[in-house]
N, C-alpha and C. Protein backbone atom coordinates (compact mmCIF):
# COMPACT_ATOMS: atom_id res chain seq x y z
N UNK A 1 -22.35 -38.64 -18.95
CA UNK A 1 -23.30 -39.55 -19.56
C UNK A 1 -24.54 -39.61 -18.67
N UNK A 2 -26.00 -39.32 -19.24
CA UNK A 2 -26.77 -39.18 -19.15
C UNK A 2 -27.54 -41.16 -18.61
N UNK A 3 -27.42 -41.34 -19.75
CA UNK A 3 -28.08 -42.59 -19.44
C UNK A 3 -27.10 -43.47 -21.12
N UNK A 4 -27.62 -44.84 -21.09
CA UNK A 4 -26.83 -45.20 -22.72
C UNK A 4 -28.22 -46.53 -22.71
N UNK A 5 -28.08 -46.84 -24.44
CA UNK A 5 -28.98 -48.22 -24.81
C UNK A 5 -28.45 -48.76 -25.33
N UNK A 6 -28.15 -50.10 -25.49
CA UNK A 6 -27.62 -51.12 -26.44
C UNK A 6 -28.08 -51.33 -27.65
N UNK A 7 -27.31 -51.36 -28.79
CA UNK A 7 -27.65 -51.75 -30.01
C UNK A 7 -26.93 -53.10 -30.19
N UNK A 8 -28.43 -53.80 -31.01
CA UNK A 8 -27.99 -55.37 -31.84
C UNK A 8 -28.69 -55.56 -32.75
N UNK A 9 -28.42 -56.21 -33.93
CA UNK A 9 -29.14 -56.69 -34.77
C UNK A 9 -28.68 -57.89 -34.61
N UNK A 10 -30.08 -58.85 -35.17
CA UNK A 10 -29.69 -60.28 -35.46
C UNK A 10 -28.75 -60.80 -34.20
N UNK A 11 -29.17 -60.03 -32.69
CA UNK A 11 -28.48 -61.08 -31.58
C UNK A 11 -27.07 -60.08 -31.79
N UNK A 12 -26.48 -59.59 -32.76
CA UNK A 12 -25.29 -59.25 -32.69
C UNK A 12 -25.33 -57.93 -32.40
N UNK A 13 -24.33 -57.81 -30.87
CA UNK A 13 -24.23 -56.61 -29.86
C UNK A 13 -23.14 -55.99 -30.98
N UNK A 14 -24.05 -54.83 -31.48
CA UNK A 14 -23.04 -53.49 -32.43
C UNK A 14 -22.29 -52.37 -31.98
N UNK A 15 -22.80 -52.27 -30.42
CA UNK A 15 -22.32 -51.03 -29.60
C UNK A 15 -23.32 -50.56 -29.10
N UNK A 16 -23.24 -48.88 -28.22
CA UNK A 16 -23.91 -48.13 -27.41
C UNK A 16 -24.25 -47.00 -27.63
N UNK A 17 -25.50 -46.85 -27.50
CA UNK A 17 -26.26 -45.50 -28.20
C UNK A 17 -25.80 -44.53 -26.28
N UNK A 18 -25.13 -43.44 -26.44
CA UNK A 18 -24.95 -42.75 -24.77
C UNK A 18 -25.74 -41.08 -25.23
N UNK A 19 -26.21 -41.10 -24.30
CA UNK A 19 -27.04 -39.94 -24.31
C UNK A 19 -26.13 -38.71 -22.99
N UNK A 20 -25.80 -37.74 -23.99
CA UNK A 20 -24.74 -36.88 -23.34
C UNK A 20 -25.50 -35.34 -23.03
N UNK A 21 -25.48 -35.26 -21.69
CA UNK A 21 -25.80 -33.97 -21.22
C UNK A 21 -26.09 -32.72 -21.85
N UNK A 22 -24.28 -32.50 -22.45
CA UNK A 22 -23.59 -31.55 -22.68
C UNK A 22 -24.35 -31.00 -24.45
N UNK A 23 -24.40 -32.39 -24.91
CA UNK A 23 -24.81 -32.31 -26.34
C UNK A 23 -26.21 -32.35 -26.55
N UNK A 24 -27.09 -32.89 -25.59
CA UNK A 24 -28.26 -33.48 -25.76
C UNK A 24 -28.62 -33.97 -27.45
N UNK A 25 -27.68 -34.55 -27.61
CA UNK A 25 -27.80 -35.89 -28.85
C UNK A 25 -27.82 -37.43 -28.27
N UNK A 26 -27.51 -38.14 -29.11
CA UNK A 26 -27.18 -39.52 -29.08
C UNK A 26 -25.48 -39.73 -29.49
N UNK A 27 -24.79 -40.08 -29.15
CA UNK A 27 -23.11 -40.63 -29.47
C UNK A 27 -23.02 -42.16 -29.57
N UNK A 28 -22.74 -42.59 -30.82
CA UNK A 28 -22.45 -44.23 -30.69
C UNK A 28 -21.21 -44.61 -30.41
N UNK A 29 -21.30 -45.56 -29.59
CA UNK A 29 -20.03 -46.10 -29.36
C UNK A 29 -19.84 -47.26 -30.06
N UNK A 30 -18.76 -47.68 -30.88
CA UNK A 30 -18.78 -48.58 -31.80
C UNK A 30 -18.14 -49.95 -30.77
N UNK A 31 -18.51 -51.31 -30.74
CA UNK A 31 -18.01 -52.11 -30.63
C UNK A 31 -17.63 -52.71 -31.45
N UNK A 32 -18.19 -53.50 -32.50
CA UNK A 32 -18.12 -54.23 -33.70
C UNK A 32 -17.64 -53.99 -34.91
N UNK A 33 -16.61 -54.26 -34.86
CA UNK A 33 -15.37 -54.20 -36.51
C UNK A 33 -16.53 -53.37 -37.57
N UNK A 34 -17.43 -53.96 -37.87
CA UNK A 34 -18.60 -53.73 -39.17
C UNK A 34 -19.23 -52.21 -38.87
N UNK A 35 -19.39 -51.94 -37.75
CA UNK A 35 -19.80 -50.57 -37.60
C UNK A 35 -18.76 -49.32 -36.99
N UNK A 36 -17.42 -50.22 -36.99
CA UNK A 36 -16.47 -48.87 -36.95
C UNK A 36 -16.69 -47.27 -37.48
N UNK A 37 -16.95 -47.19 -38.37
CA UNK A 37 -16.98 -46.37 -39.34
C UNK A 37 -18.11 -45.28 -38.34
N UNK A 38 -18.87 -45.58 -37.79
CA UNK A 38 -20.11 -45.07 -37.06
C UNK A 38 -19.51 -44.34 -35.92
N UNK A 39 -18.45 -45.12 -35.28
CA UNK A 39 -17.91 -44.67 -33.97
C UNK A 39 -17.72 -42.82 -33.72
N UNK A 40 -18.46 -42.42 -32.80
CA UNK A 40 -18.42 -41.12 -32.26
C UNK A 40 -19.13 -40.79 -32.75
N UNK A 41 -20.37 -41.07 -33.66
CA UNK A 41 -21.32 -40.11 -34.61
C UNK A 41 -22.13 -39.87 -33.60
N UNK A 42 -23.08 -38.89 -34.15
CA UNK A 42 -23.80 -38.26 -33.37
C UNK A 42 -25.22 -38.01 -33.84
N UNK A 43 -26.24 -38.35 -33.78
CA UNK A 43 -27.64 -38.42 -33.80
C UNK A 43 -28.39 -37.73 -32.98
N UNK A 44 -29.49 -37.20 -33.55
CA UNK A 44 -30.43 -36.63 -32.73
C UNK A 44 -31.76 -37.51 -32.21
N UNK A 45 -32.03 -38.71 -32.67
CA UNK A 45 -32.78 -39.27 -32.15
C UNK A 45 -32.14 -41.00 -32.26
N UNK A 46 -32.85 -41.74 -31.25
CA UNK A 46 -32.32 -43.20 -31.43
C UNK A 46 -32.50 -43.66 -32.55
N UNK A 47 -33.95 -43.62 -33.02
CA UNK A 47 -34.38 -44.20 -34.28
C UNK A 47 -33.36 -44.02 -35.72
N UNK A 48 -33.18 -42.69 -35.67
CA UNK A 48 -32.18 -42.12 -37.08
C UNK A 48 -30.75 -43.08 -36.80
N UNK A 49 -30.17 -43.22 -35.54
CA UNK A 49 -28.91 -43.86 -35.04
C UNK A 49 -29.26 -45.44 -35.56
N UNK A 50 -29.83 -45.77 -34.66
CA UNK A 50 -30.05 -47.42 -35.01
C UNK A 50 -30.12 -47.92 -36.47
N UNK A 51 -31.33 -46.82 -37.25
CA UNK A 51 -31.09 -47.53 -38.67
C UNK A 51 -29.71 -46.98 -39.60
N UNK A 52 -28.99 -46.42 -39.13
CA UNK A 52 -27.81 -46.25 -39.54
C UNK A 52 -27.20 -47.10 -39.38
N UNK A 53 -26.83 -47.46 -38.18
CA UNK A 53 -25.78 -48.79 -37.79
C UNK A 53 -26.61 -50.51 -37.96
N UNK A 54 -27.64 -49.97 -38.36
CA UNK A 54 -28.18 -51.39 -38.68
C UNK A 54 -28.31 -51.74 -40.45
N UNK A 55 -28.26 -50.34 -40.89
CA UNK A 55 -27.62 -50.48 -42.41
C UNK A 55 -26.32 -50.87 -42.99
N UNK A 56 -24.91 -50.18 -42.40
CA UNK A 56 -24.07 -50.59 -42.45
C UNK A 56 -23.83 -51.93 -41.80
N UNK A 57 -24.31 -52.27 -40.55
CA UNK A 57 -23.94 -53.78 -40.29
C UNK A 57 -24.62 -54.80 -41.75
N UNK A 58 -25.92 -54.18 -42.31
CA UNK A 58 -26.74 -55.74 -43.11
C UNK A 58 -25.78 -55.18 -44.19
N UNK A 59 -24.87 -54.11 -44.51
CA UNK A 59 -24.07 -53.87 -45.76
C UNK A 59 -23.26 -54.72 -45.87
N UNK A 60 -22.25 -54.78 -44.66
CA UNK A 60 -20.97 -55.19 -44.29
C UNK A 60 -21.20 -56.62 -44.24
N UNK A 61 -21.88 -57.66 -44.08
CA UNK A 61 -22.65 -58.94 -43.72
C UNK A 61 -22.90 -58.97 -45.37
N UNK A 62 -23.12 -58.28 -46.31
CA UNK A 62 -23.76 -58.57 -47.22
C UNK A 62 -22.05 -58.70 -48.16
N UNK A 63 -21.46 -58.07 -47.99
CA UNK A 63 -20.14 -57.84 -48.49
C UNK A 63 -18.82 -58.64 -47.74
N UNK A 64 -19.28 -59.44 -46.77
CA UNK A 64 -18.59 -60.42 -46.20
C UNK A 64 -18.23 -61.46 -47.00
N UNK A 65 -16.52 -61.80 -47.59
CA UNK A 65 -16.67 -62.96 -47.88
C UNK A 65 -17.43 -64.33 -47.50
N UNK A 66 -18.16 -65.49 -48.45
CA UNK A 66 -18.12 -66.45 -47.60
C UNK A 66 -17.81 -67.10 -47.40
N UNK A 67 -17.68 -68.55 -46.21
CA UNK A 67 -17.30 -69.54 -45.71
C UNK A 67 -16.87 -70.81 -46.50
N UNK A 68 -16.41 -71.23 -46.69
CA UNK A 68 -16.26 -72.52 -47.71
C UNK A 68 -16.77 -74.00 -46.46
């Protein structure tokens, strides 16, 4: 690992953008239940990564039961 950046939307920490040597891509590391699905993908730039996992998070939030 090269270097890594944090991803959040809305305050909420989604995981880690790691920038890998070997690949010279981007690899997300998923923290957050809502962006599982993302985990290990691979991007060529941050920008394309982030609005990916920031789509599926406002999906998953949007498709969240709610609260009573």
């Amino acid at each position: 690992m090269l270097s890594s950046k944090v991803i959040h939307v809305d305050g909420v920490f989604l995981g880690t953008a790691i920038v890998s040597a070997s690949l010279n891509t981007l690899r997300f590391y998923a923290t957050h239940e809502s962006v599982r699905a993302l985990h290990n993908a691979c991007m060529p730039d941050f920008s394309m990564l982030y609005a990916q996992v920031k789509s599926l998070f406002n999906r998953s939030r949007l498709l969240a039961p709610k609260a009573a």
